[in-house]
Protein backbone atom coordinates (compact mmCIF):
# COMPACT_ATOMS: atom_id res chain seq x y z
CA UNK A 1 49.74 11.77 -2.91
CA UNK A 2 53.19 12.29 -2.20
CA UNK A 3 55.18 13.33 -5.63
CA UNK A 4 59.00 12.88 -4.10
CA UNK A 5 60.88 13.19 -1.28
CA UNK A 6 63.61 15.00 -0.63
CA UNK A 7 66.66 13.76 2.12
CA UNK A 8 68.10 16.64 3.88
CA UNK A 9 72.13 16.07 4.26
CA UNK A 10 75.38 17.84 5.01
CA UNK A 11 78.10 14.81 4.84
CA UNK A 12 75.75 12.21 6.73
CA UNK A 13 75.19 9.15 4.99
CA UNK A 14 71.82 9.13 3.55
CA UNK A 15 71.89 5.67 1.09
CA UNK A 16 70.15 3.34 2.86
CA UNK A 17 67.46 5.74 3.81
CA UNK A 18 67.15 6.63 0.02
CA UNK A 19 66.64 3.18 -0.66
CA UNK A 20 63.85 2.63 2.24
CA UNK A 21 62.21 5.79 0.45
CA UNK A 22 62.38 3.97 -3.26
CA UNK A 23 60.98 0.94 -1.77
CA UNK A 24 57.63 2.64 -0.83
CA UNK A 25 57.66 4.97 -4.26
CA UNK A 26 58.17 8.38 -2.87
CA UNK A 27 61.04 9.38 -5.48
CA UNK A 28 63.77 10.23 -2.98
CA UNK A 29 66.35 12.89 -3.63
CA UNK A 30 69.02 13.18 -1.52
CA UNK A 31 69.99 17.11 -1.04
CA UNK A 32 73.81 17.85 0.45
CA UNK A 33 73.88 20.82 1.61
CA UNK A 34 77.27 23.23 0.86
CA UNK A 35 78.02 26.47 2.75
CA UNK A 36 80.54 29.17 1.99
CA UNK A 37 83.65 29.68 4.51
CA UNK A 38 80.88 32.61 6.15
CA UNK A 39 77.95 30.01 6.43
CA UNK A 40 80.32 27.63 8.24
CA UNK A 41 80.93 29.53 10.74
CA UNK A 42 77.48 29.50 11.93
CA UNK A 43 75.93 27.47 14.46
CA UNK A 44 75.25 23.78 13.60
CA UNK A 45 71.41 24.98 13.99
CA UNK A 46 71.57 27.77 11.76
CA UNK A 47 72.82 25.39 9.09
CA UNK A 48 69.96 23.31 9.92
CA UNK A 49 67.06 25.72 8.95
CA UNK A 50 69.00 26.77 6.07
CA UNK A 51 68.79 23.43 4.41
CA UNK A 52 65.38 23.21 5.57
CA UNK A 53 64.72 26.16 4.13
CA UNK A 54 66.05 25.37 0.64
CA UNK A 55 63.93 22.08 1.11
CA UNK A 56 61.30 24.20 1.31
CA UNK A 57 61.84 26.77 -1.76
CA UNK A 58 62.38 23.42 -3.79
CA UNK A 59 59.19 21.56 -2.85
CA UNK A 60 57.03 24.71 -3.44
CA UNK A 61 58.20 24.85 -7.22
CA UNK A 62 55.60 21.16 -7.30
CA UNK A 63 52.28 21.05 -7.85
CA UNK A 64 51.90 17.87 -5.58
CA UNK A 65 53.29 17.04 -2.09
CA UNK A 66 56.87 16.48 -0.64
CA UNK A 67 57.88 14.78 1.78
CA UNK A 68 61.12 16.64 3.45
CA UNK A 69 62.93 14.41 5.75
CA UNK A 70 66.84 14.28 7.44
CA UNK A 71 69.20 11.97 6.88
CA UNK A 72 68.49 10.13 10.30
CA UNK A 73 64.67 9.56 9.60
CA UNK A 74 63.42 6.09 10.25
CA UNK A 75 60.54 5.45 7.94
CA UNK A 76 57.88 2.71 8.81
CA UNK A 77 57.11 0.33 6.69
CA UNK A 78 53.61 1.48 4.41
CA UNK A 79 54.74 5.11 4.76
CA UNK A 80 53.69 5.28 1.32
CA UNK A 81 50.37 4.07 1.26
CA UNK A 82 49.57 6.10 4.81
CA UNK A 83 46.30 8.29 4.44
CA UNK A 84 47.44 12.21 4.81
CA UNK A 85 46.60 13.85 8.13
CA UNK A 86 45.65 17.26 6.50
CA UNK A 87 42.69 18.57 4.22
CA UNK A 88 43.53 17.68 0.92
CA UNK A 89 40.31 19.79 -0.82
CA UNK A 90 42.23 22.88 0.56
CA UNK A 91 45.00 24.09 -2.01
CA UNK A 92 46.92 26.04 0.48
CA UNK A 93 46.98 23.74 3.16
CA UNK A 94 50.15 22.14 4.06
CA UNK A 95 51.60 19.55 7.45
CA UNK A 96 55.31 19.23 8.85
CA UNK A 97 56.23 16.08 11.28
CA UNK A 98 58.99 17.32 14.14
């Protein structure tokens, strides 16, 4: 169900989760973010929902699913094979984890 899966970064390191992610075939990507000498002067937060939100843009140019994650998520063993927890007969519906 899930077509990738992107890692959300700034200069964490993100390897072994990338591997954890290959290992249960969701097609990991691991996105750094970059900010201008402006954009670093905003709050660590701010920064935050700006790579979320370029998570975002990327995963609705896919037809399928996406699983957007940090650099600090644990994934369980099976997350792969999990059953989704929202309609998929809906084309516009969509879930988020926080």
């Amino acid at each position: 169900m899930i077509g990738r899966s992107d890692i959300l970064t700034y200069k964490e390191d993100a390897f072994a989760l990338e591997r954890s992610l290959n290992q249960e075939d969701l097609n990991p990507t691991i996105l750094r973010a970059s900010y201008n000498e402006t954009e670093l002067k905003y709050t660590r937060n701010v920064r935050t929902f700006m790579n979320h939100f370029d998570g975002w843009k990327r995963a609705q140019q896919y037809d399928d699913y996406t699983l957007i994650c940090e650099s600090d998520f644990v994934p369980r063993i099976g997350l792969g094979e999990m059953p989704a927890f929202w309609p998929l007969w809906y084309e516009f519906a969509w879930g988020s984890l926080y």
